[in-house]
C-alpha atoms as a PDB file:
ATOM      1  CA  UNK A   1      -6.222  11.107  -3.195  1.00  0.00           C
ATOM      2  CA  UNK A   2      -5.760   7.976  -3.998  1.00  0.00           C
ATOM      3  CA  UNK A   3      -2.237   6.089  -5.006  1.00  0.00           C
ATOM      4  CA  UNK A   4      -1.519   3.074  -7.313  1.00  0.00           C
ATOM      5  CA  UNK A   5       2.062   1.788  -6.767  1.00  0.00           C
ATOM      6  CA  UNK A   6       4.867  -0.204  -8.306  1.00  0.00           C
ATOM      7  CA  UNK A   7       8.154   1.080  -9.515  1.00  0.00           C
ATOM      8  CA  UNK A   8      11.987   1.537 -10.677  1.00  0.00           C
ATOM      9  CA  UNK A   9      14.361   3.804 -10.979  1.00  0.00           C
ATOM     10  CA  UNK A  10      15.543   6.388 -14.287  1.00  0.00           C
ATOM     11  CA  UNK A  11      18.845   6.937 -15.970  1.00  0.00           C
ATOM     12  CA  UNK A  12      20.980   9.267 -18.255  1.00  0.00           C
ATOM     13  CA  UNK A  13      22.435   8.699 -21.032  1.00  0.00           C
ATOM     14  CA  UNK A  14      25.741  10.694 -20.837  1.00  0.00           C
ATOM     15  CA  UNK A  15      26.392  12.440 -24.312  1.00  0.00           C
ATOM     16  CA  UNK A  16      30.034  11.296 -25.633  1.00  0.00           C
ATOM     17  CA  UNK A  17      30.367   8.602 -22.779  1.00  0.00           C
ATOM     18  CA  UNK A  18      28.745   4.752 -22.829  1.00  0.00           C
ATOM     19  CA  UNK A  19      27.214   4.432 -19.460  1.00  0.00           C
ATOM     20  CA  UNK A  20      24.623   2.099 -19.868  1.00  0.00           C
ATOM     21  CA  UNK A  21      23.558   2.719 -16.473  1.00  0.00           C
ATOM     22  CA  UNK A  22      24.720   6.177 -14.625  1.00  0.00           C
ATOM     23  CA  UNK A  23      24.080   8.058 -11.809  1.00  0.00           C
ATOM     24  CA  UNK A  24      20.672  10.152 -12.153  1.00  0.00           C
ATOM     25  CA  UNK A  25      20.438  13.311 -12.422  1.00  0.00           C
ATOM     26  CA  UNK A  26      18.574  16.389 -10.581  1.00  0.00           C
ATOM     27  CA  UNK A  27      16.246  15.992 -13.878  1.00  0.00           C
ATOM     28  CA  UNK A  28      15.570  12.028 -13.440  1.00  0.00           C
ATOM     29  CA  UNK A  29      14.327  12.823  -9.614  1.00  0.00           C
ATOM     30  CA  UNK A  30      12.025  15.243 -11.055  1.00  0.00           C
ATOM     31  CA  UNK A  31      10.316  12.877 -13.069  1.00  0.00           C
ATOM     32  CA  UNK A  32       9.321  11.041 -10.107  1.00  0.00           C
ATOM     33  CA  UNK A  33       6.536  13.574  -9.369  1.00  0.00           C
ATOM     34  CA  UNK A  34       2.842  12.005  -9.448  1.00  0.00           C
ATOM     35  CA  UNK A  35       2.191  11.120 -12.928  1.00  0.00           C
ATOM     36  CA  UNK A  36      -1.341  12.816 -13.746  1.00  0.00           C
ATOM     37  CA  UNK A  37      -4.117  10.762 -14.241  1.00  0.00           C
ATOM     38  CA  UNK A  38      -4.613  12.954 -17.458  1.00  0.00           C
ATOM     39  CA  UNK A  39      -1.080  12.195 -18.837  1.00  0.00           C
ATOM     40  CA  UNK A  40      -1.569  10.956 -22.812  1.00  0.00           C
ATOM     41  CA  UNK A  41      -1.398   7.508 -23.037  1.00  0.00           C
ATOM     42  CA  UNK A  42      -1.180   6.802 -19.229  1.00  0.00           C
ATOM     43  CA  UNK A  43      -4.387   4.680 -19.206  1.00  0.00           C
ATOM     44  CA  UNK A  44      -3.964   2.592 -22.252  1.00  0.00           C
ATOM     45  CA  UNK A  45      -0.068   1.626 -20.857  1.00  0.00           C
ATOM     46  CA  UNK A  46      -1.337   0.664 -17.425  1.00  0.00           C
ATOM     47  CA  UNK A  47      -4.544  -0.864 -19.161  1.00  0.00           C
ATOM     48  CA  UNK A  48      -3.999  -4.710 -17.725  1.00  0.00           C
ATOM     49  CA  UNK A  49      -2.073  -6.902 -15.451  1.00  0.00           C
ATOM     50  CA  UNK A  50       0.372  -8.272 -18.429  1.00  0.00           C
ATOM     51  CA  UNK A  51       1.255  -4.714 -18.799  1.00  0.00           C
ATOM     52  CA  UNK A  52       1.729  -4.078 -14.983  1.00  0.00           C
ATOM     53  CA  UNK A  53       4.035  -7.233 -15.199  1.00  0.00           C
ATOM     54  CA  UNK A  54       5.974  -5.826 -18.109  1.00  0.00           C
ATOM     55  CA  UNK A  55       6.544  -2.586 -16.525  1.00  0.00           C
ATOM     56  CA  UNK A  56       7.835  -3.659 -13.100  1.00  0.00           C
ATOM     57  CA  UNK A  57      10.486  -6.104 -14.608  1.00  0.00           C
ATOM     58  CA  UNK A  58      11.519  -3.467 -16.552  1.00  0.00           C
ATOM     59  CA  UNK A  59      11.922  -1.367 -14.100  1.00  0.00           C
ATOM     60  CA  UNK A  60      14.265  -4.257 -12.157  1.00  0.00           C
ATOM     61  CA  UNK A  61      16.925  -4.440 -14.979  1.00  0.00           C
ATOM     62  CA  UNK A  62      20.465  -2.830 -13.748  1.00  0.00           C
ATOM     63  CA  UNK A  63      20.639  -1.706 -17.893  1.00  0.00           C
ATOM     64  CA  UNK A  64      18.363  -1.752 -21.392  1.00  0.00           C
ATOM     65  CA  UNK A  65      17.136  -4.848 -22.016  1.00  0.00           C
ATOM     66  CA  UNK A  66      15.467  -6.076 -25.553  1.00  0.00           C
ATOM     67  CA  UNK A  67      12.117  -6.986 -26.282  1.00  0.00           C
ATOM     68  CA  UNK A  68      13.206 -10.386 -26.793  1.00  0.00           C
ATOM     69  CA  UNK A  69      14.927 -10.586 -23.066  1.00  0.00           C
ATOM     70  CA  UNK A  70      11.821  -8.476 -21.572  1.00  0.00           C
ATOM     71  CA  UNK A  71       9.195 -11.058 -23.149  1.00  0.00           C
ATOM     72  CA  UNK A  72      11.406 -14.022 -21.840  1.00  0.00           C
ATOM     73  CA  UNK A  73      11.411 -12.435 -18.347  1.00  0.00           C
ATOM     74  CA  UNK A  74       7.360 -11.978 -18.487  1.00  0.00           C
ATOM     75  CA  UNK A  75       7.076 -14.959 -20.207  1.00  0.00           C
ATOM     76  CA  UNK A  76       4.768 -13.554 -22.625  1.00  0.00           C
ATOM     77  CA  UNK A  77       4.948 -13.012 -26.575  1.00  0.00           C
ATOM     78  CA  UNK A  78       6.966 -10.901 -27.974  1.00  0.00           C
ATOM     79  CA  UNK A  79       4.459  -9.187 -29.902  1.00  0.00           C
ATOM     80  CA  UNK A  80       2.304  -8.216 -26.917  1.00  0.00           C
ATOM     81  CA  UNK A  81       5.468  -7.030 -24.844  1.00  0.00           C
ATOM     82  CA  UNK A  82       6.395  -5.151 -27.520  1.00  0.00           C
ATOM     83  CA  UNK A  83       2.794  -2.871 -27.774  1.00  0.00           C
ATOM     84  CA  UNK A  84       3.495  -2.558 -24.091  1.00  0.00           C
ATOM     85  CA  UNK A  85       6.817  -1.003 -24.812  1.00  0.00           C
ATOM     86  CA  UNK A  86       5.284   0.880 -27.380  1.00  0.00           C
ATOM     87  CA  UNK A  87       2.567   2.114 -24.666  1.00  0.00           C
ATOM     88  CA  UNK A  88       5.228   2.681 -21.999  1.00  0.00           C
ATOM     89  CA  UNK A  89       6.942   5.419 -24.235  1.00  0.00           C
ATOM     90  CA  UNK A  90       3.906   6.865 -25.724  1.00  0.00           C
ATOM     91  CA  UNK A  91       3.204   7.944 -21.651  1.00  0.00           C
ATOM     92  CA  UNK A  92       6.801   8.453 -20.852  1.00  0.00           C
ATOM     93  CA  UNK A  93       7.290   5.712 -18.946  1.00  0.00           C
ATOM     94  CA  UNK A  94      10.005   3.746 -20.777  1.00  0.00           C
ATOM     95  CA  UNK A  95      12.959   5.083 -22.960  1.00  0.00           C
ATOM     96  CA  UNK A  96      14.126   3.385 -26.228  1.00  0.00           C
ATOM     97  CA  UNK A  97      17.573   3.502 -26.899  1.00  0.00           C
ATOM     98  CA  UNK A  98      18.774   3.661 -30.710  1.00  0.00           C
ATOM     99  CA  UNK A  99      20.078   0.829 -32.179  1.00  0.00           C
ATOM    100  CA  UNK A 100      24.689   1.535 -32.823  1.00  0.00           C
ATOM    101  CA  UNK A 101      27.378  -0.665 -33.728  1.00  0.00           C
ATOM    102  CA  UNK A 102      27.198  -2.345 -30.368  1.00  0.00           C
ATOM    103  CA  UNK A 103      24.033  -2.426 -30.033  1.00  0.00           C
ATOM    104  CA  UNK A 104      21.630  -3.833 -33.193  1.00  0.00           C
ATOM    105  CA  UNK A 105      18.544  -3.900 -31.912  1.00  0.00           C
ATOM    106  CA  UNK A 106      16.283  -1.959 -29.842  1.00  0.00           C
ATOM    107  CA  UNK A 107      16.544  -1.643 -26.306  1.00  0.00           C
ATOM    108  CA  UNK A 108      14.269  -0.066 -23.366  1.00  0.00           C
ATOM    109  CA  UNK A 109      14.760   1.324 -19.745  1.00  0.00           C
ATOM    110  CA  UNK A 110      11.935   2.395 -17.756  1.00  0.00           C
ATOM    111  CA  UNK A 111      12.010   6.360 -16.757  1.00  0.00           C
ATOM    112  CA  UNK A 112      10.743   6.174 -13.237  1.00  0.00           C
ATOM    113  CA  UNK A 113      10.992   4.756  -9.758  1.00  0.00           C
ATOM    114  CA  UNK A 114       7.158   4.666  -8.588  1.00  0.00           C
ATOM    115  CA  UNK A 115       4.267   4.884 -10.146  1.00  0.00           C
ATOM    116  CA  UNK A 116       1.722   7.381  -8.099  1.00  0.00           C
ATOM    117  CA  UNK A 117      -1.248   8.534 -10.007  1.00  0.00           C
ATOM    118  CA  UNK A 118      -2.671  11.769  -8.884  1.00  0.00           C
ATOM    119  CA  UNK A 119      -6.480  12.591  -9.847  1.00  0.00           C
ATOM    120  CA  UNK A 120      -8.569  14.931  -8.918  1.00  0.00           C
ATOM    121  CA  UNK A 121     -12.171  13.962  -7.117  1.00  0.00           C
ATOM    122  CA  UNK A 122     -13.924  16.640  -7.996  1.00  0.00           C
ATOM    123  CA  UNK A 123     -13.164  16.897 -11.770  1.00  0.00           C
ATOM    124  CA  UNK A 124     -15.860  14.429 -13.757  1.00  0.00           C
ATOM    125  CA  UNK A 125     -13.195  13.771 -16.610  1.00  0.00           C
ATOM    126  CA  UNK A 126     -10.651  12.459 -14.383  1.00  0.00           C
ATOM    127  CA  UNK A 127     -13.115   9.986 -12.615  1.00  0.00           C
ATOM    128  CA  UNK A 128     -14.041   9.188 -15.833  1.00  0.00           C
ATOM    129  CA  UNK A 129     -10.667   7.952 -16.835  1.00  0.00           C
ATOM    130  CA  UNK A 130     -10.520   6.328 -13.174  1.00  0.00           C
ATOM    131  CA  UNK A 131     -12.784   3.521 -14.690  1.00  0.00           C
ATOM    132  CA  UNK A 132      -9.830   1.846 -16.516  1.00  0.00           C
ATOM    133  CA  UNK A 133      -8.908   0.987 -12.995  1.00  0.00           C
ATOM    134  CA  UNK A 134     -12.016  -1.654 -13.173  1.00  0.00           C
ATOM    135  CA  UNK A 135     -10.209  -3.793 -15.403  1.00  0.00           C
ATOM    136  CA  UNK A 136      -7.244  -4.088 -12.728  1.00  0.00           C
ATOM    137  CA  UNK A 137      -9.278  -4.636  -9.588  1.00  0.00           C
ATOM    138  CA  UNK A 138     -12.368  -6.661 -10.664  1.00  0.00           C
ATOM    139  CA  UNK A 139     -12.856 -10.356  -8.929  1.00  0.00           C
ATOM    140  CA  UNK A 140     -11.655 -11.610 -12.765  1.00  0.00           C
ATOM    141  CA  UNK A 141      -8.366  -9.997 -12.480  1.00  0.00           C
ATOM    142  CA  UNK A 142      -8.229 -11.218  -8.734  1.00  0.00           C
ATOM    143  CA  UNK A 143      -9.485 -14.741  -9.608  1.00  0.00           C
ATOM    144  CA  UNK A 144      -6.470 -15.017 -12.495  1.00  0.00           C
ATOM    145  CA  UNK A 145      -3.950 -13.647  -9.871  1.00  0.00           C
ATOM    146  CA  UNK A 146      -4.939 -15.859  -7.075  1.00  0.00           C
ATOM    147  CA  UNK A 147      -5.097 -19.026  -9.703  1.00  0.00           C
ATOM    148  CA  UNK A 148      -1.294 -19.956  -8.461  1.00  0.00           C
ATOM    149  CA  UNK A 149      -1.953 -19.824  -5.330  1.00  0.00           C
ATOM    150  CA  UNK A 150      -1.258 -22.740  -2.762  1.00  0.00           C
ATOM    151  CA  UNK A 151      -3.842 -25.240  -1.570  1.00  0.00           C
ATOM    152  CA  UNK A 152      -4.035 -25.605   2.182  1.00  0.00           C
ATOM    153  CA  UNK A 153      -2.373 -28.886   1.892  1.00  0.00           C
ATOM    154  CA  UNK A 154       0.848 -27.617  -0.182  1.00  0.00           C
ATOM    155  CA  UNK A 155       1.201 -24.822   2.719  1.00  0.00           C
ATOM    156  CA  UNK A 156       5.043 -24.879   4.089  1.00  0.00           C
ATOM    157  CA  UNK A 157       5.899 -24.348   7.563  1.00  0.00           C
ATOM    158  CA  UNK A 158       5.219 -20.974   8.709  1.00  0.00           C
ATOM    159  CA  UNK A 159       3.590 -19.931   5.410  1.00  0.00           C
ATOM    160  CA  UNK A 160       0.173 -18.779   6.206  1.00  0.00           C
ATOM    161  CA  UNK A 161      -3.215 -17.695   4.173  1.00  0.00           C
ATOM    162  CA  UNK A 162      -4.760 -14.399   6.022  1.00  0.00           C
ATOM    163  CA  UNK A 163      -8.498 -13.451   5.079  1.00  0.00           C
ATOM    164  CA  UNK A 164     -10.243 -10.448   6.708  1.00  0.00           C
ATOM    165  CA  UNK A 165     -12.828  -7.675   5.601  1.00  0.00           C
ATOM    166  CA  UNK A 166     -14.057  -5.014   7.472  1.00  0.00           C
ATOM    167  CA  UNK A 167     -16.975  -2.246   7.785  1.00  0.00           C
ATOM    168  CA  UNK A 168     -16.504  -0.065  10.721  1.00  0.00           C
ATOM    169  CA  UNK A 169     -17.289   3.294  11.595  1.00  0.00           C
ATOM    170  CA  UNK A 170     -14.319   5.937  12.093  1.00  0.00           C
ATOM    171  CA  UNK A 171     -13.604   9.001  13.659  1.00  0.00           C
ATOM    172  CA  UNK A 172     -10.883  11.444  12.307  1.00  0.00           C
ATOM    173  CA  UNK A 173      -7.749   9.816  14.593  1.00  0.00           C
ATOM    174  CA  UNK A 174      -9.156   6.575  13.189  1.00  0.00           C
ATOM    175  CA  UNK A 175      -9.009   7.613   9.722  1.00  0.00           C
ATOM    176  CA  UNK A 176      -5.665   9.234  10.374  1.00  0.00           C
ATOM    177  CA  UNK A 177      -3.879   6.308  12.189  1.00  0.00           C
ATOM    178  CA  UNK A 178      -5.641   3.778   9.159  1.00  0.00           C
ATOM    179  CA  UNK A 179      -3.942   6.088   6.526  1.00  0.00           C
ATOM    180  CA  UNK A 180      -0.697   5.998   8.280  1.00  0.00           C
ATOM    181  CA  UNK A 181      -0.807   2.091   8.490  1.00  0.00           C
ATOM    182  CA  UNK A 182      -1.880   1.969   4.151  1.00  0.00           C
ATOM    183  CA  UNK A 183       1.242   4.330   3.725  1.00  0.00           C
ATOM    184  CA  UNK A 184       3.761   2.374   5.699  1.00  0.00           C
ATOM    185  CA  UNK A 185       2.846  -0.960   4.260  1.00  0.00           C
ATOM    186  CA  UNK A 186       3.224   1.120   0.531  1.00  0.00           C
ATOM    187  CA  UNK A 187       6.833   1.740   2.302  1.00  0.00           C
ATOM    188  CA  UNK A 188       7.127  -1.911   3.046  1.00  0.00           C
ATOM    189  CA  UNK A 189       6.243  -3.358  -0.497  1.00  0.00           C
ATOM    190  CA  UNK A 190       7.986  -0.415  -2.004  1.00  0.00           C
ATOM    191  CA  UNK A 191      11.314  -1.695  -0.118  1.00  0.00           C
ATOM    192  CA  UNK A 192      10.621  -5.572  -0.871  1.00  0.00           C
ATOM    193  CA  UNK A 193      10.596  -4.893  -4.564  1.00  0.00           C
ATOM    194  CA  UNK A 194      13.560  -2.775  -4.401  1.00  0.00           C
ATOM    195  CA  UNK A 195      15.663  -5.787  -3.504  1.00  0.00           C
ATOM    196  CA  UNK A 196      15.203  -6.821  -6.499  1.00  0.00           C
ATOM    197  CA  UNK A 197      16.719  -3.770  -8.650  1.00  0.00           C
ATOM    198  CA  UNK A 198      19.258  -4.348 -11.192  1.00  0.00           C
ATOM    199  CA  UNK A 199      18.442  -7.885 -11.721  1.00  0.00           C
ATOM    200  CA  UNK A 200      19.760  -9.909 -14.473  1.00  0.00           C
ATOM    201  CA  UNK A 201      17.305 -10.170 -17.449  1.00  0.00           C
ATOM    202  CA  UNK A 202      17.195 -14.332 -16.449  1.00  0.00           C
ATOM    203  CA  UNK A 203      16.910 -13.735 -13.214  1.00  0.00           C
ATOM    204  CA  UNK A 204      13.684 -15.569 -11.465  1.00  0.00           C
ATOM    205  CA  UNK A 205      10.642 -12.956 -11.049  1.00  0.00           C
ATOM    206  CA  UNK A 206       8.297 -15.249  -9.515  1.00  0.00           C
ATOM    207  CA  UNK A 207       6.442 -13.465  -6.453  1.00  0.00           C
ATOM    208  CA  UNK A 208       5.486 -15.694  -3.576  1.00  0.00           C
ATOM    209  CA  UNK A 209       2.810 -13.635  -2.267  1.00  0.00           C
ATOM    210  CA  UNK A 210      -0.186 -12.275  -3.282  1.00  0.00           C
ATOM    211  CA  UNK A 211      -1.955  -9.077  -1.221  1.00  0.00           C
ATOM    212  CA  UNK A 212      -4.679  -6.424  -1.863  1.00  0.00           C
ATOM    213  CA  UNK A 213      -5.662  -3.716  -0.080  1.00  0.00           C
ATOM    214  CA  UNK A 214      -8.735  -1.090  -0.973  1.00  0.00           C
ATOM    215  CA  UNK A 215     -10.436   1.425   1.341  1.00  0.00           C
ATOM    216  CA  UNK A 216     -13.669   3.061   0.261  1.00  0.00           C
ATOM    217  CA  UNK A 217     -15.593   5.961   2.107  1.00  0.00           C
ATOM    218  CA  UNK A 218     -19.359   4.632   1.986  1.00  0.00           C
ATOM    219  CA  UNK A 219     -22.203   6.285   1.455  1.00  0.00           C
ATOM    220  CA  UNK A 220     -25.120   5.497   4.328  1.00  0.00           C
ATOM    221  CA  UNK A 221     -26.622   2.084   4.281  1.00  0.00           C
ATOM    222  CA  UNK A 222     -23.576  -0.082   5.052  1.00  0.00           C
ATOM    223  CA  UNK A 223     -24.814  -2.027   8.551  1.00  0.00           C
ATOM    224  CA  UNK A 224     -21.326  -3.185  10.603  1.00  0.00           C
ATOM    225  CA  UNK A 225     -19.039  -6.009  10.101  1.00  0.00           C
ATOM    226  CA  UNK A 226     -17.627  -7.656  13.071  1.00  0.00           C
ATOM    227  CA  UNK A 227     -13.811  -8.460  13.096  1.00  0.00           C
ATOM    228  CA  UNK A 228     -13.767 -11.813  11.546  1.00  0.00           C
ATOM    229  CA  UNK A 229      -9.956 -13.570  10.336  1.00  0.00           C
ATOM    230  CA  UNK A 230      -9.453 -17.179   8.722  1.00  0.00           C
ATOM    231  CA  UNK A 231      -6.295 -18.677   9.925  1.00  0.00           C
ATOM    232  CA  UNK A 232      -4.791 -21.756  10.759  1.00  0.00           C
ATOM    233  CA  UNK A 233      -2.487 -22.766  13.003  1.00  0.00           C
ATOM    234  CA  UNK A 234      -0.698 -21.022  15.572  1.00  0.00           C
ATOM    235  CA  UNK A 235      -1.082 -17.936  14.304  1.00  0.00           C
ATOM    236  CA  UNK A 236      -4.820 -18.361  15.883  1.00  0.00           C
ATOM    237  CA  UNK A 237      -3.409 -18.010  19.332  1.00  0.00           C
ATOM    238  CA  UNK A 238      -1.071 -15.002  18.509  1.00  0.00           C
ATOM    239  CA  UNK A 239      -4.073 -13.160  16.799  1.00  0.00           C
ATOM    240  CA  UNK A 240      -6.557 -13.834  19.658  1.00  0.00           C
ATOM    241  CA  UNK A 241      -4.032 -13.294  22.541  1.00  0.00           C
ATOM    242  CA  UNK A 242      -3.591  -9.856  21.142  1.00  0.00           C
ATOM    243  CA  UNK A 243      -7.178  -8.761  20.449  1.00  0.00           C
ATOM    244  CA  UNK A 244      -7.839 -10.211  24.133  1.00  0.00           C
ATOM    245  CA  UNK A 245      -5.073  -7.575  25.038  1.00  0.00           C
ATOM    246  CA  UNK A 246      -6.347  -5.169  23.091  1.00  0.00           C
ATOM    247  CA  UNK A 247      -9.976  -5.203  24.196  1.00  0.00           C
ATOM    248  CA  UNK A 248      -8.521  -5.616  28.016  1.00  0.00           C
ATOM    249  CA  UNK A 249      -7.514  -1.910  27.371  1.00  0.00           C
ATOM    250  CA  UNK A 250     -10.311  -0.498  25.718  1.00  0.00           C
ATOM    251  CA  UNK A 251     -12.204   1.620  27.458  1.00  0.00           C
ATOM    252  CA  UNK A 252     -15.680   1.890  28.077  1.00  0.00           C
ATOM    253  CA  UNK A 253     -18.032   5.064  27.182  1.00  0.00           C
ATOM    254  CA  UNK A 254     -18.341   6.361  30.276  1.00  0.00           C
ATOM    255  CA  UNK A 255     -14.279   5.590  31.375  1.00  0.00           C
ATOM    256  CA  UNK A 256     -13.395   7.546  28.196  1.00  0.00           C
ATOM    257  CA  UNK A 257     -15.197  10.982  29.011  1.00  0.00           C
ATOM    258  CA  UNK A 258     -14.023  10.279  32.850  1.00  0.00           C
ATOM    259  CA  UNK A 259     -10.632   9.939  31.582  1.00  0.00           C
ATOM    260  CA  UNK A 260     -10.544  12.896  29.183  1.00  0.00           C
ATOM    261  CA  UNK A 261     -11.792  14.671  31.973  1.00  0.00           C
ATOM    262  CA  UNK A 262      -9.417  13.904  34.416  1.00  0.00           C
ATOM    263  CA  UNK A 263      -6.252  14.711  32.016  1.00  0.00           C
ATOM    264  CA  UNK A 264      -7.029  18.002  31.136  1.00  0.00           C
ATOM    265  CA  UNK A 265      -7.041  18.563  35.346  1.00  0.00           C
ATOM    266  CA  UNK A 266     -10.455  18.014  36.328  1.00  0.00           C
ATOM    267  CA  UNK A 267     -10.682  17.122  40.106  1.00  0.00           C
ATOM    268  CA  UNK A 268     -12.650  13.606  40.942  1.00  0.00           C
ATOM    269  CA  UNK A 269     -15.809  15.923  42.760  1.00  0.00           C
ATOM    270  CA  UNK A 270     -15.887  18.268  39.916  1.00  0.00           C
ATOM    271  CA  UNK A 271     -15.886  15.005  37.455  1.00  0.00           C
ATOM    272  CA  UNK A 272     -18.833  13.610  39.836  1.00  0.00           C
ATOM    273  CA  UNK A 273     -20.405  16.798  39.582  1.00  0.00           C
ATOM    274  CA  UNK A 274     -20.617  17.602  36.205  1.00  0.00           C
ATOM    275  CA  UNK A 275     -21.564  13.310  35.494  1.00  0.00           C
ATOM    276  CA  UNK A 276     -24.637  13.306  37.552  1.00  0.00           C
ATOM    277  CA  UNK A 277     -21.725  10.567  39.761  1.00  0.00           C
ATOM    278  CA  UNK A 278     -20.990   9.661  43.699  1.00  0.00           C
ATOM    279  CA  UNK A 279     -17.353  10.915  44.432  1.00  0.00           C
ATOM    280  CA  UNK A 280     -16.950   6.873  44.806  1.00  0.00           C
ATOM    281  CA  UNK A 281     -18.141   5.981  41.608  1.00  0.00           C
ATOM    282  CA  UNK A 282     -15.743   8.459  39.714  1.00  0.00           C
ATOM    283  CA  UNK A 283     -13.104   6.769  41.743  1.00  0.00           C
ATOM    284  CA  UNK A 284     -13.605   3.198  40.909  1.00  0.00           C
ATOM    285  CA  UNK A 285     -14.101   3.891  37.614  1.00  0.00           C
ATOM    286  CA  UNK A 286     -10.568   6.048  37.759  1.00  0.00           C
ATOM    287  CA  UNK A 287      -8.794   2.859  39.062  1.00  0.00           C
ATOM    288  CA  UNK A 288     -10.349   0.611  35.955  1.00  0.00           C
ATOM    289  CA  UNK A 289      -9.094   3.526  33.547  1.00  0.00           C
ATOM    290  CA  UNK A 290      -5.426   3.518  35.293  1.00  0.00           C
ATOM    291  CA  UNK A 291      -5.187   0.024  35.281  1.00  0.00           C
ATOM    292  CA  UNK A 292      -6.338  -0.862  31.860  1.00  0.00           C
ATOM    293  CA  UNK A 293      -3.990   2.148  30.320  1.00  0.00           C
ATOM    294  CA  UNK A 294      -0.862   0.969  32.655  1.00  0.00           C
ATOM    295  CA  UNK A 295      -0.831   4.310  33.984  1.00  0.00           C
ATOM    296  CA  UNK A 296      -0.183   5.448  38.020  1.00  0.00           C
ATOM    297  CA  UNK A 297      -0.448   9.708  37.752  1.00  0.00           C
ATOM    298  CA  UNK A 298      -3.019  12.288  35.856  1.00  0.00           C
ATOM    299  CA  UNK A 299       0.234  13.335  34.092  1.00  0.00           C
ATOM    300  CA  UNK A 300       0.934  10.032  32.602  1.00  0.00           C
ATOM    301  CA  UNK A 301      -2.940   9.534  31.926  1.00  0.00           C
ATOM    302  CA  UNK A 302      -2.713  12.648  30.355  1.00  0.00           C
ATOM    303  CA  UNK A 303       0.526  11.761  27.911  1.00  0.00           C
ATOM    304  CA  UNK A 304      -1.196   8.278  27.536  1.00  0.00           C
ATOM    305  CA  UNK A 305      -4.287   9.893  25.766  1.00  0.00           C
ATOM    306  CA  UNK A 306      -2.209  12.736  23.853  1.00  0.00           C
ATOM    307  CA  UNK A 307      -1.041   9.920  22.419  1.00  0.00           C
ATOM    308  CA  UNK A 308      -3.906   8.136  21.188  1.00  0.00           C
END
């Protein structure tokens, strides 16, 4: 499945009470189920970035905020931040509140915290509605994203530009442990924008990062990439010291099946038997396993590769 996110949290308007910005309800947490990819009006509301920009600062403000305030925050004309409104409450993702004594004109909340989009891979109409995504991810839209960002020279202390692509081949515990890692850093950008909740309308909404991510299963054809990174400065020395580490632990084809069959209690003659191996040979290669893994017993070689 895959997930698109962003986010904010919903309100309720209490009846007989103004609460511009209450506790949710039971009924606002609902709402934060995956949005389906079918929803009306989903695609044309997330349909570009300007929109995607509109959506998340709305989502910031601590109460309703105008069109006026909203295009002043994206820094965009009213006229096209007002369509997007329009959008966002055609798909139910925005709220307008009605105009009152207090109140003269118009003003909007966003009606969720996250936006998840659930399709389904086997259905031909949802991937057919997938390819509004193309807009959002094509080199254009990552060419006008990355147009603010720093030349090498203007680079601050400790600020540094990461580049890396990758083609590799993956098992299931691969696959597994690389989904983990996409869903935590979700977590982690999911948390960083949440600092900025109930913001002021004026407050500053510049970002000072930029990062992608996409992972694709690949049909056959695709030859291997080797583990290439761009950096600059120290961070060279941290990245390389711990690959170095990492490969010093990696072990070999032959370790690995020695090693598997030592934890599940395998004696070293039964190992040498059943490898085609002296008794000596299964035992060197036993002290390059334990060493490498930082391990002294089968029990903790065992535990080690449970772990994996």
């Amino acid at each position: 499945m895959w997930t698109q996110r962003f986010e904010r949290g919903n309100v309720k308007l209490m009846p007989r009470r103004r609460i511009d910005n209450p506790k949710p309800s039971d009924a606002d947490f609902e709402a934060q189920a995956p949005l389906d990819i079918r929803t009306p009006g989903l695609t044309d509301a997330l349909c570009d970035v300007t929109r995607l920009h509109a959506w998340e600062i709305l989502r910031r403000q601590a109460a309703p905020i105008t069109v006026a305030n909203l295009a002043a925050a994206c820094r965009a004309p009213v006229a096209i931040v007002q369509r997007a409104l329009d959008a966002f409450e055609r798909a139910g993702l925005a709220r307008v509140h009605p105009v009152d004594t207090r109140y003269p004109s118009p003003r909007w909340q966003s009606t969720r915290q996250t936006l998840v989009i659930r399709f389904r891979k086997d259905s031909p109409e949802d991937c057919a509605l997938l390819s509004w995504l193309d807009s959002l991810t094509s080199k254009e839209t990552e060419r006008d994203m990355l147009r603010l960002a720093k030349e090498r020279h203007e680079l601050a202390e400790g600020e540094q530009v990461w580049k890396s692509m990758h083609a590799a081949l993956l098992d299931e515990p691969d696959r597994k442990k690389l989904w983990n890692l996409m869903m935590e850093l979700e977590r982690f950008f999911y948390r960083c924008n949440n600092k900025y909740r109930n913001s002021a309308p004026d407050a500053n909404q510049d970002c000072n990062y930029y990062f992608s991510m996409q992972f694709a299963p690949l049909r056959p054809g695709m030859l291997p990439l080797p583990t290439m990174t761009v950096l600059g400065g120290p961070a060279v020395e941290v990245l390389v010291n711990k690959l170095g580490g990492e490969a010093s632990t990696m072990l070999t084809a032959k370790e690995t099946v020695i090693a598997q069959a030592l934890a599940v209690g395998r004696s070293s003659k039964q190992v040498a038997d059943d490898e085609g191996l002296s008794i000596h040979t299964v035992i060197e290669h036993t002290r390059r396993i334990y060493r490498k893994l930082g391990v002294r017993t089968r029990a903790q070689l065992s535990a080690k590769l449970s772990s994996k």
